[in-house]
N, C-alpha and C. Protein backbone atom coordinates (compact mmCIF):
# COMPACT_ATOMS: atom_id res chain seq x y z
N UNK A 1 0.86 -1.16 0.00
CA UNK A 1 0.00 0.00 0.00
C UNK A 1 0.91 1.24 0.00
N UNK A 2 0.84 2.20 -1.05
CA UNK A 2 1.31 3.28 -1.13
C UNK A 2 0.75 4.69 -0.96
N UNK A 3 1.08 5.43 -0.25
CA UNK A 3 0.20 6.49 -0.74
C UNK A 3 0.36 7.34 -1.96
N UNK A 4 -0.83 7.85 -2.31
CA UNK A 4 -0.76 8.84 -3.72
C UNK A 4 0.09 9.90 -3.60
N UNK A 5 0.21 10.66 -4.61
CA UNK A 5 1.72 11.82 -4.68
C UNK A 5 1.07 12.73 -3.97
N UNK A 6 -0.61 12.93 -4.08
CA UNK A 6 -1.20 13.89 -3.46
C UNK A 6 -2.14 13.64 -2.41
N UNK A 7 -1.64 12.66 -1.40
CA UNK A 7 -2.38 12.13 -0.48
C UNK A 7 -2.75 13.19 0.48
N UNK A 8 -1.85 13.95 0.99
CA UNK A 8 -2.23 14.91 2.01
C UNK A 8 -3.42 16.04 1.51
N UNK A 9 -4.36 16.77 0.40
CA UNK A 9 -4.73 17.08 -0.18
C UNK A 9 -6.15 16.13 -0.35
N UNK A 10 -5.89 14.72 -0.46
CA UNK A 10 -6.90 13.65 -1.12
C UNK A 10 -7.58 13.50 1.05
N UNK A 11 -6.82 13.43 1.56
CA UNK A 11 -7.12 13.31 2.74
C UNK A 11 -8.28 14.74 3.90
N UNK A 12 -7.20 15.69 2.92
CA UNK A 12 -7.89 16.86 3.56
C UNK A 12 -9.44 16.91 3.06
N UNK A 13 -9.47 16.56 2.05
CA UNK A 13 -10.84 16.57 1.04
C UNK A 13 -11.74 15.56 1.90
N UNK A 14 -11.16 14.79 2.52
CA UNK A 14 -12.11 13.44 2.97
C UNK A 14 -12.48 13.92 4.33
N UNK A 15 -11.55 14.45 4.99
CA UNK A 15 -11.97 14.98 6.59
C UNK A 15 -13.00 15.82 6.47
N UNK A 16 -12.90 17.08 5.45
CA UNK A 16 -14.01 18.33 5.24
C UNK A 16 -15.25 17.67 4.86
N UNK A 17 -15.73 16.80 3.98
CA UNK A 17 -16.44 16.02 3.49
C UNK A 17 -17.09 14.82 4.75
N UNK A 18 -16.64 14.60 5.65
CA UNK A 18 -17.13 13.64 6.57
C UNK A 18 -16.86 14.28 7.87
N UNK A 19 -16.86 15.62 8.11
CA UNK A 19 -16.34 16.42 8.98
C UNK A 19 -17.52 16.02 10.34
N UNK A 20 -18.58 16.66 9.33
CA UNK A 20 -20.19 16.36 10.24
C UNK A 20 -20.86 15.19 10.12
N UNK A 21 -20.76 14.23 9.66
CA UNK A 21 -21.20 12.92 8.97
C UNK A 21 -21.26 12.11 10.02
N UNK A 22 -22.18 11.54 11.12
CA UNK A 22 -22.66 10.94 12.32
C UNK A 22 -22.19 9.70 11.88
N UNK A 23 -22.18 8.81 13.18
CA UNK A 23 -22.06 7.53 13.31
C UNK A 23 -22.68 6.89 12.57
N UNK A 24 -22.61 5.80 11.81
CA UNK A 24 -23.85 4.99 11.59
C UNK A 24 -23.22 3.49 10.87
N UNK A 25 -23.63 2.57 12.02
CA UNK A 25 -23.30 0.96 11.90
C UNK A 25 -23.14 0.93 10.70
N UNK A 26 -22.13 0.26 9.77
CA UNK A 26 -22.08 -0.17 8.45
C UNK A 26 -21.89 0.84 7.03
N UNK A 27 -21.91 1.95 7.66
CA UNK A 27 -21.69 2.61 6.57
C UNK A 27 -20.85 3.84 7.07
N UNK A 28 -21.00 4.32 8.39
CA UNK A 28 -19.66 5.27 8.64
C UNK A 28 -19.33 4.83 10.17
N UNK A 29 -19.10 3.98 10.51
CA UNK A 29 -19.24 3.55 11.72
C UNK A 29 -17.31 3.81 11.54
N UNK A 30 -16.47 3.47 12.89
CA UNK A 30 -14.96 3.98 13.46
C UNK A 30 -14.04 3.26 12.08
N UNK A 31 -14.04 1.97 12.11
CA UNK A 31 -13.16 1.35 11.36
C UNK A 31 -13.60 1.86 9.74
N UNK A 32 -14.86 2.25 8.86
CA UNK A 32 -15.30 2.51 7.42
C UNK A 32 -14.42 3.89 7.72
N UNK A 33 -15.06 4.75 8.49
CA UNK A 33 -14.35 5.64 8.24
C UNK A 33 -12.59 5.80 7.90
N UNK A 34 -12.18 5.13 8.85
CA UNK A 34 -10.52 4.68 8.70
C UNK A 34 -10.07 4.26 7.59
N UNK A 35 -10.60 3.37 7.01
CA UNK A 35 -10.79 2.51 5.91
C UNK A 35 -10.76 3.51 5.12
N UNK A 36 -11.77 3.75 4.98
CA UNK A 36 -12.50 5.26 3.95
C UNK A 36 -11.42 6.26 3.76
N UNK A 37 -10.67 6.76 4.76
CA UNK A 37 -9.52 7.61 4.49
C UNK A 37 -8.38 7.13 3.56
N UNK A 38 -8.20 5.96 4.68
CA UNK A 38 -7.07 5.08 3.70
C UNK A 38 -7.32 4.71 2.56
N UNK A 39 -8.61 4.50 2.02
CA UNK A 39 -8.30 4.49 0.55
C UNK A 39 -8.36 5.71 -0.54
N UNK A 40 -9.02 7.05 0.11
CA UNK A 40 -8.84 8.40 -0.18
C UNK A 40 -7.05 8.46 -0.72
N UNK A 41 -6.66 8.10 0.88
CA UNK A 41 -4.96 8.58 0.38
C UNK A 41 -4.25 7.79 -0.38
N UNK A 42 -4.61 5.85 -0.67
CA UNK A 42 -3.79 5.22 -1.22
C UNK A 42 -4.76 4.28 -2.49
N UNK A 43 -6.15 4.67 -2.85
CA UNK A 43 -6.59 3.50 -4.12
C UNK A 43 -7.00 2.35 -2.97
N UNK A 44 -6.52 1.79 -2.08
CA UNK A 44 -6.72 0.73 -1.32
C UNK A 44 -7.99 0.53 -0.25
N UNK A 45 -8.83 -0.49 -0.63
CA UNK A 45 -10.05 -0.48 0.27
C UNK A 45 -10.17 -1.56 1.36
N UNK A 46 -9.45 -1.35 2.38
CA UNK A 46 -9.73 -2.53 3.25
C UNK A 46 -10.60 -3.13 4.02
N UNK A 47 -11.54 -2.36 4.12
CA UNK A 47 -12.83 -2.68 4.13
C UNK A 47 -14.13 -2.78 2.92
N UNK A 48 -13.79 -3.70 2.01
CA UNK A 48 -14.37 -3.57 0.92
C UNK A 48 -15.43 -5.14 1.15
N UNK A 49 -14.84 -5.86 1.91
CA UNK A 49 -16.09 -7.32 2.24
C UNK A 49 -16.72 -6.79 3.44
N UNK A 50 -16.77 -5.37 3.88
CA UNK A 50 -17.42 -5.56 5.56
C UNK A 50 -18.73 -4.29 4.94
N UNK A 51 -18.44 -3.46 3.85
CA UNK A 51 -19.27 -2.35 3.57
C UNK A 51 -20.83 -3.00 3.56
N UNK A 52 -21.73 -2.60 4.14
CA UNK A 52 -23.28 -2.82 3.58
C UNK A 52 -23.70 -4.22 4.60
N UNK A 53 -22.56 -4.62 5.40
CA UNK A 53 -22.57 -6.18 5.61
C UNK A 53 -23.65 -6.31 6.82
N UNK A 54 -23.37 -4.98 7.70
CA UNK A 54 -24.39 -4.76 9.51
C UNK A 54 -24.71 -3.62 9.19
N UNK A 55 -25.70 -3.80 10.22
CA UNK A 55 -26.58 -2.65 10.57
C UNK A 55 -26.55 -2.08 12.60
N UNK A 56 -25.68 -2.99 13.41
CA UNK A 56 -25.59 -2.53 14.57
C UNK A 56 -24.22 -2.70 15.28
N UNK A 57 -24.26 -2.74 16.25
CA UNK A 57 -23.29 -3.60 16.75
C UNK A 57 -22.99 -5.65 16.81
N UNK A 58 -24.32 -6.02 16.99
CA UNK A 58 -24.05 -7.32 17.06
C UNK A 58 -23.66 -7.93 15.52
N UNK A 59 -24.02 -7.10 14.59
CA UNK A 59 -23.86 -6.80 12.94
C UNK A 59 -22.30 -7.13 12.45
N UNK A 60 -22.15 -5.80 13.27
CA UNK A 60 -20.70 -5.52 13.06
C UNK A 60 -19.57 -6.81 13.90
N UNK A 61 -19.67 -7.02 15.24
CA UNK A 61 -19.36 -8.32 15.88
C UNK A 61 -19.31 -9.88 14.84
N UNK A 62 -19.90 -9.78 14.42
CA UNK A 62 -20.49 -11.14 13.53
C UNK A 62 -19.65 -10.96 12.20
N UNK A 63 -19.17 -9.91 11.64
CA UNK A 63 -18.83 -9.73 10.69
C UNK A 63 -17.44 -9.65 10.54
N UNK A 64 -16.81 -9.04 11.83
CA UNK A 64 -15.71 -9.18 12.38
C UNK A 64 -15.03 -10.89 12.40
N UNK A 65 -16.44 -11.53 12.94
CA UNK A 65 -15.77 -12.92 12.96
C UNK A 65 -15.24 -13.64 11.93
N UNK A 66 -16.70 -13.43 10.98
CA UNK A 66 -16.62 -14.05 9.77
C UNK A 66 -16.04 -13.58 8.78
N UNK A 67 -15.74 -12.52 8.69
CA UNK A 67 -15.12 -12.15 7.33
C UNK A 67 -13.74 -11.18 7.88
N UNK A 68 -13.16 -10.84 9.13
CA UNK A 68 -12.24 -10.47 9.61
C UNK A 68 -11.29 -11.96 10.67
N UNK A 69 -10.92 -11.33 11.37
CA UNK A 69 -9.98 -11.80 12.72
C UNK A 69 -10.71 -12.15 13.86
N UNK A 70 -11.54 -11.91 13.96
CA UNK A 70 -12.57 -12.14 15.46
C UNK A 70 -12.87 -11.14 15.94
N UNK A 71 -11.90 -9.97 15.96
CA UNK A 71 -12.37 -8.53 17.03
C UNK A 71 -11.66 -8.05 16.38
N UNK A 72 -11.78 -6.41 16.48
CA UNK A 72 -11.68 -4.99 15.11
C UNK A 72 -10.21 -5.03 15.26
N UNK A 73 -9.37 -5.17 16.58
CA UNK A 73 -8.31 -5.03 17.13
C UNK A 73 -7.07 -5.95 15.99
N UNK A 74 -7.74 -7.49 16.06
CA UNK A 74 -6.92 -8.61 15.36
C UNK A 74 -7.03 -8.11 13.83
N UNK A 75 -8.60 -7.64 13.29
CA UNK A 75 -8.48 -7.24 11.96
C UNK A 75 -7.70 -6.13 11.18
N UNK A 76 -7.28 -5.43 12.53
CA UNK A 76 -6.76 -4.39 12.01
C UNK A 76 -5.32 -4.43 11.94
N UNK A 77 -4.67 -5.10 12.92
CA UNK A 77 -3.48 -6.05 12.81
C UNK A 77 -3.29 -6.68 11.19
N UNK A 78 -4.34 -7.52 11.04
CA UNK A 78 -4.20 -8.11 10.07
C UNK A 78 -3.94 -7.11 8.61
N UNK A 79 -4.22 -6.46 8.77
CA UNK A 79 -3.83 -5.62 7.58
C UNK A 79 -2.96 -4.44 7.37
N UNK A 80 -3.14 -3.84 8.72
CA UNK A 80 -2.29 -2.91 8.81
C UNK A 80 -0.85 -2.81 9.82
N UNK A 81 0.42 -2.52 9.65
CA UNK A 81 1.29 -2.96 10.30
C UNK A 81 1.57 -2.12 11.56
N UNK A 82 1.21 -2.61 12.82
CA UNK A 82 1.44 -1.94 13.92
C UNK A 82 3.03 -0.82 14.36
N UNK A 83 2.78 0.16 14.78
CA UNK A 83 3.76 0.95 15.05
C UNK A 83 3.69 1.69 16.34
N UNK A 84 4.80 2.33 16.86
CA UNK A 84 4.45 2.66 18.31
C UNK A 84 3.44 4.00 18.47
N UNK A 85 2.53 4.17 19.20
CA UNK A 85 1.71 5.35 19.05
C UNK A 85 2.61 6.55 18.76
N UNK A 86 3.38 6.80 19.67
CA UNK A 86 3.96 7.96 20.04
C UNK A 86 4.78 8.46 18.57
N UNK A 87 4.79 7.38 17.38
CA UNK A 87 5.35 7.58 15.78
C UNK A 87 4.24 7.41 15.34
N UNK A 88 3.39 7.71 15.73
CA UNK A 88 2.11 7.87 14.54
C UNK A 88 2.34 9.48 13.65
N UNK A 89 2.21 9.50 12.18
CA UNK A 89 2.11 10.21 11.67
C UNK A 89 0.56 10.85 10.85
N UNK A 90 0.52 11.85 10.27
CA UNK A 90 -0.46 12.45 9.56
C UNK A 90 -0.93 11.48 8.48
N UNK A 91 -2.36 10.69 9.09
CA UNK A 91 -2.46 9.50 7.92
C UNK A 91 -2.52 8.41 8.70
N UNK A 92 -1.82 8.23 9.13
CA UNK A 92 -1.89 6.88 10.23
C UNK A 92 -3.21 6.38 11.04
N UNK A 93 -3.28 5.17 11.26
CA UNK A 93 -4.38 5.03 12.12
C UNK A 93 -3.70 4.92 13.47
N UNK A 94 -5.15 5.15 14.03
CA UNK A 94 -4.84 4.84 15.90
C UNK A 94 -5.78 4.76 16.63
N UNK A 95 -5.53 3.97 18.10
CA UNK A 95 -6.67 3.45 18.74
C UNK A 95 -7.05 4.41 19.50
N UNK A 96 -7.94 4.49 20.21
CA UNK A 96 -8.44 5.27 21.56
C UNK A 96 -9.60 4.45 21.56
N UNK A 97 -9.79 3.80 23.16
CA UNK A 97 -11.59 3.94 23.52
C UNK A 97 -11.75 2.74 22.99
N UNK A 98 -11.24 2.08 22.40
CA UNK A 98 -11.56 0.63 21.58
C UNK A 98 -12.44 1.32 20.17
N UNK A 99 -11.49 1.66 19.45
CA UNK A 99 -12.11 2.79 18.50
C UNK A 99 -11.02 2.71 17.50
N UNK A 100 -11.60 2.86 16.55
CA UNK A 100 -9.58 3.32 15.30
C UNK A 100 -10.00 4.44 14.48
N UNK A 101 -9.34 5.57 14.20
CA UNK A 101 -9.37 6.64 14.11
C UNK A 101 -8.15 6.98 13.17
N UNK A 102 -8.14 8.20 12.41
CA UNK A 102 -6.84 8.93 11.51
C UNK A 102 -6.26 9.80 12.16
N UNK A 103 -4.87 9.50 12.74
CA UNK A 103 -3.90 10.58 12.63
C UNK A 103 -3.69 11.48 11.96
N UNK A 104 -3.85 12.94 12.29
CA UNK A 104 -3.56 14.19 11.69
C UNK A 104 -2.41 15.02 12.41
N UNK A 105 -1.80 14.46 13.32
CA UNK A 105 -0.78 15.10 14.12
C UNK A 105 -0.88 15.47 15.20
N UNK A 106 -1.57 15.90 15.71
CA UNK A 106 -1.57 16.70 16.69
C UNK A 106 -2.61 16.17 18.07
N UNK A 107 -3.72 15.42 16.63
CA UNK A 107 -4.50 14.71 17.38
C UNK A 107 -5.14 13.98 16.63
N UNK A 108 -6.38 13.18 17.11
CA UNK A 108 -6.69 12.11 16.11
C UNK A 108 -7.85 12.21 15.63
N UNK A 109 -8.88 11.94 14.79
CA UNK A 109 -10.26 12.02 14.64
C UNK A 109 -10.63 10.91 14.67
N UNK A 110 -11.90 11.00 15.40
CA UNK A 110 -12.82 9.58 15.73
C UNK A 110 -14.29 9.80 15.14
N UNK A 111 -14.95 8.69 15.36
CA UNK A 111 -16.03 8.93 14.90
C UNK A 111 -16.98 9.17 15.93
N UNK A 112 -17.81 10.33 16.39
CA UNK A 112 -18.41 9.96 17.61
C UNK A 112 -19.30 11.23 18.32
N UNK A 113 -19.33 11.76 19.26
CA UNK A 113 -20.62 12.81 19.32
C UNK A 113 -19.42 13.73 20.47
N UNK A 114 -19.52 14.65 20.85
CA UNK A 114 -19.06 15.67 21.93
C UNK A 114 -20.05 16.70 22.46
N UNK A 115 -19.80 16.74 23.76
CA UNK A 115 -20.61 18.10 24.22
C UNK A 115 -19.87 19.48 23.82
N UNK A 116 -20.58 20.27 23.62
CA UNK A 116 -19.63 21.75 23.40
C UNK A 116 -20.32 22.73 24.20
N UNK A 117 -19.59 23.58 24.63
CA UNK A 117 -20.73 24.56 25.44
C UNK A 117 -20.79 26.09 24.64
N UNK A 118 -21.97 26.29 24.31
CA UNK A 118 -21.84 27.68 23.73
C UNK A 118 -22.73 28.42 24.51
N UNK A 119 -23.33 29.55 24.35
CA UNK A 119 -24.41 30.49 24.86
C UNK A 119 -25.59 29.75 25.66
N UNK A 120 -26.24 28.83 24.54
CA UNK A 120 -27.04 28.16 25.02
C UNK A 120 -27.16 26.90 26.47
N UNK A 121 -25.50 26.97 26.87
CA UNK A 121 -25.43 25.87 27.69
C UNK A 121 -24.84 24.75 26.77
N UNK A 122 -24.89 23.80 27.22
CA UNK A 122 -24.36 22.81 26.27
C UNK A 122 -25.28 21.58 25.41
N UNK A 123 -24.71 21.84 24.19
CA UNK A 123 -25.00 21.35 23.37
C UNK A 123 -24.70 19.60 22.42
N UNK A 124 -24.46 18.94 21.95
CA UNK A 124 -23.94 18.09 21.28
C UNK A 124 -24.34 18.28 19.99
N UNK A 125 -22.64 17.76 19.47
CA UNK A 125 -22.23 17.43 18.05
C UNK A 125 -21.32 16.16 17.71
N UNK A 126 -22.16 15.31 16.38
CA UNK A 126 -21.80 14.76 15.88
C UNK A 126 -20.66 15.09 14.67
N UNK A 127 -19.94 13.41 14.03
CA UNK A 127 -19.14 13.98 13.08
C UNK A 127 -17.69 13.07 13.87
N UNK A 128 -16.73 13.97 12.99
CA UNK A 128 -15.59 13.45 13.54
C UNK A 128 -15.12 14.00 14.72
N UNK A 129 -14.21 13.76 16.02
CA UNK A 129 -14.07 14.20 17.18
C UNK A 129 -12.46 14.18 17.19
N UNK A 130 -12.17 15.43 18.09
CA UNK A 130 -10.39 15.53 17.78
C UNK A 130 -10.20 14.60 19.09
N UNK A 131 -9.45 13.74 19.36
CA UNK A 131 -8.48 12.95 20.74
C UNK A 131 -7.05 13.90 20.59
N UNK A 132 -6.84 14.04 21.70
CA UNK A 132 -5.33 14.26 21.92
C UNK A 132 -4.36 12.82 21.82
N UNK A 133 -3.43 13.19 21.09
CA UNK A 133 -2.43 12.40 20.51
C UNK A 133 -1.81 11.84 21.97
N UNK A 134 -1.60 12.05 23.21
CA UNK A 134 -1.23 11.73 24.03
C UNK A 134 -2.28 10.44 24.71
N UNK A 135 -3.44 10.67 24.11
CA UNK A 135 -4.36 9.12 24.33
C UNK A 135 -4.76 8.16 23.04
N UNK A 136 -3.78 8.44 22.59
CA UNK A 136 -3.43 7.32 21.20
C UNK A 136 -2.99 6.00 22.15
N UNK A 137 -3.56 5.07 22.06
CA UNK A 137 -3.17 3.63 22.89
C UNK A 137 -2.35 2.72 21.35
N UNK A 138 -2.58 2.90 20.40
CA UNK A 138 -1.74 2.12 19.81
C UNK A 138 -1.79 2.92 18.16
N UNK A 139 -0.96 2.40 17.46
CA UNK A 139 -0.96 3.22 15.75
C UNK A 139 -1.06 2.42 14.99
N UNK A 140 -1.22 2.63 13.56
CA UNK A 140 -0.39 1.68 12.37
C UNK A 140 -0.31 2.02 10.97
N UNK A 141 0.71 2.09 10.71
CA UNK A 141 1.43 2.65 9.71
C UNK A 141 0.57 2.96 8.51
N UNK A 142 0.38 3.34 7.71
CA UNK A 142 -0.60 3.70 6.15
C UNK A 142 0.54 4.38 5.17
């Protein structure tokens, strides 16, 4: 797996584009999204037998078994080559939360909801969510 000459660019396009784009089992759920980047930056779809496959969690569990490693953790092993968090680069995946997410540097994006507080008190937003790079529990290379 390589990335394109203009991956950083092909990537930025994919974050703005799925910036606000909610959770949803099977079609943007933690790992599609990941997936989804990675093949933005490199042609490569590694989730191309799991797309359309669930609709929940027990969906996604089942699918993991059968057509992955057993759990998101082993599948993601399986394809992608583990590296130490703390060398994760812009592009990279990484864990938090039992979750896999894209490295952008500084911090990571997940897929998932946050409170924010504005005028109104606080609010929630969906979409992608920044982690601090310092709760990256594991990486892997892209």
């Amino acid at each position: 797996m390589v990335r394109r000459d203009d991956w950083e660019a092909r990537l930025g396009r994919f974050i703005a584009d799925n910036r606000a784009r909610p959770f949803e089992w099977g079609q943007h759920d933690c790992i599609l999204m990941a997936c989804a980047a990675v093949e933005a930056m490199t042609g490569f779809d590694a989730a191309k037998a799991y797309r359309g496959q669930y609709t929940d969690r027990a969906g996604s569990a089942k699918a993991l078994r059968e057509l992955g490693e057993g759990t998101l953790l082993k599948t993601v092993d399986a394809v992608f080559k583990r590296k130490p968090p703390s060398f994760a680069q812009r592009g990279d995946l990484v864990w938090f939360a039992g979750s896999v997410g894209v490295c952008m540097g500084a911090q990571g994006l997940f897929v998932g909801e946050e409170r924010l507080a504005d005028k109104a008190g606080l609010t929630m937003r969906e979409g992608l969510i920044a982690i601090p790079r310092r709760d990256f529990v594991k990486a892997w290379a892209v």
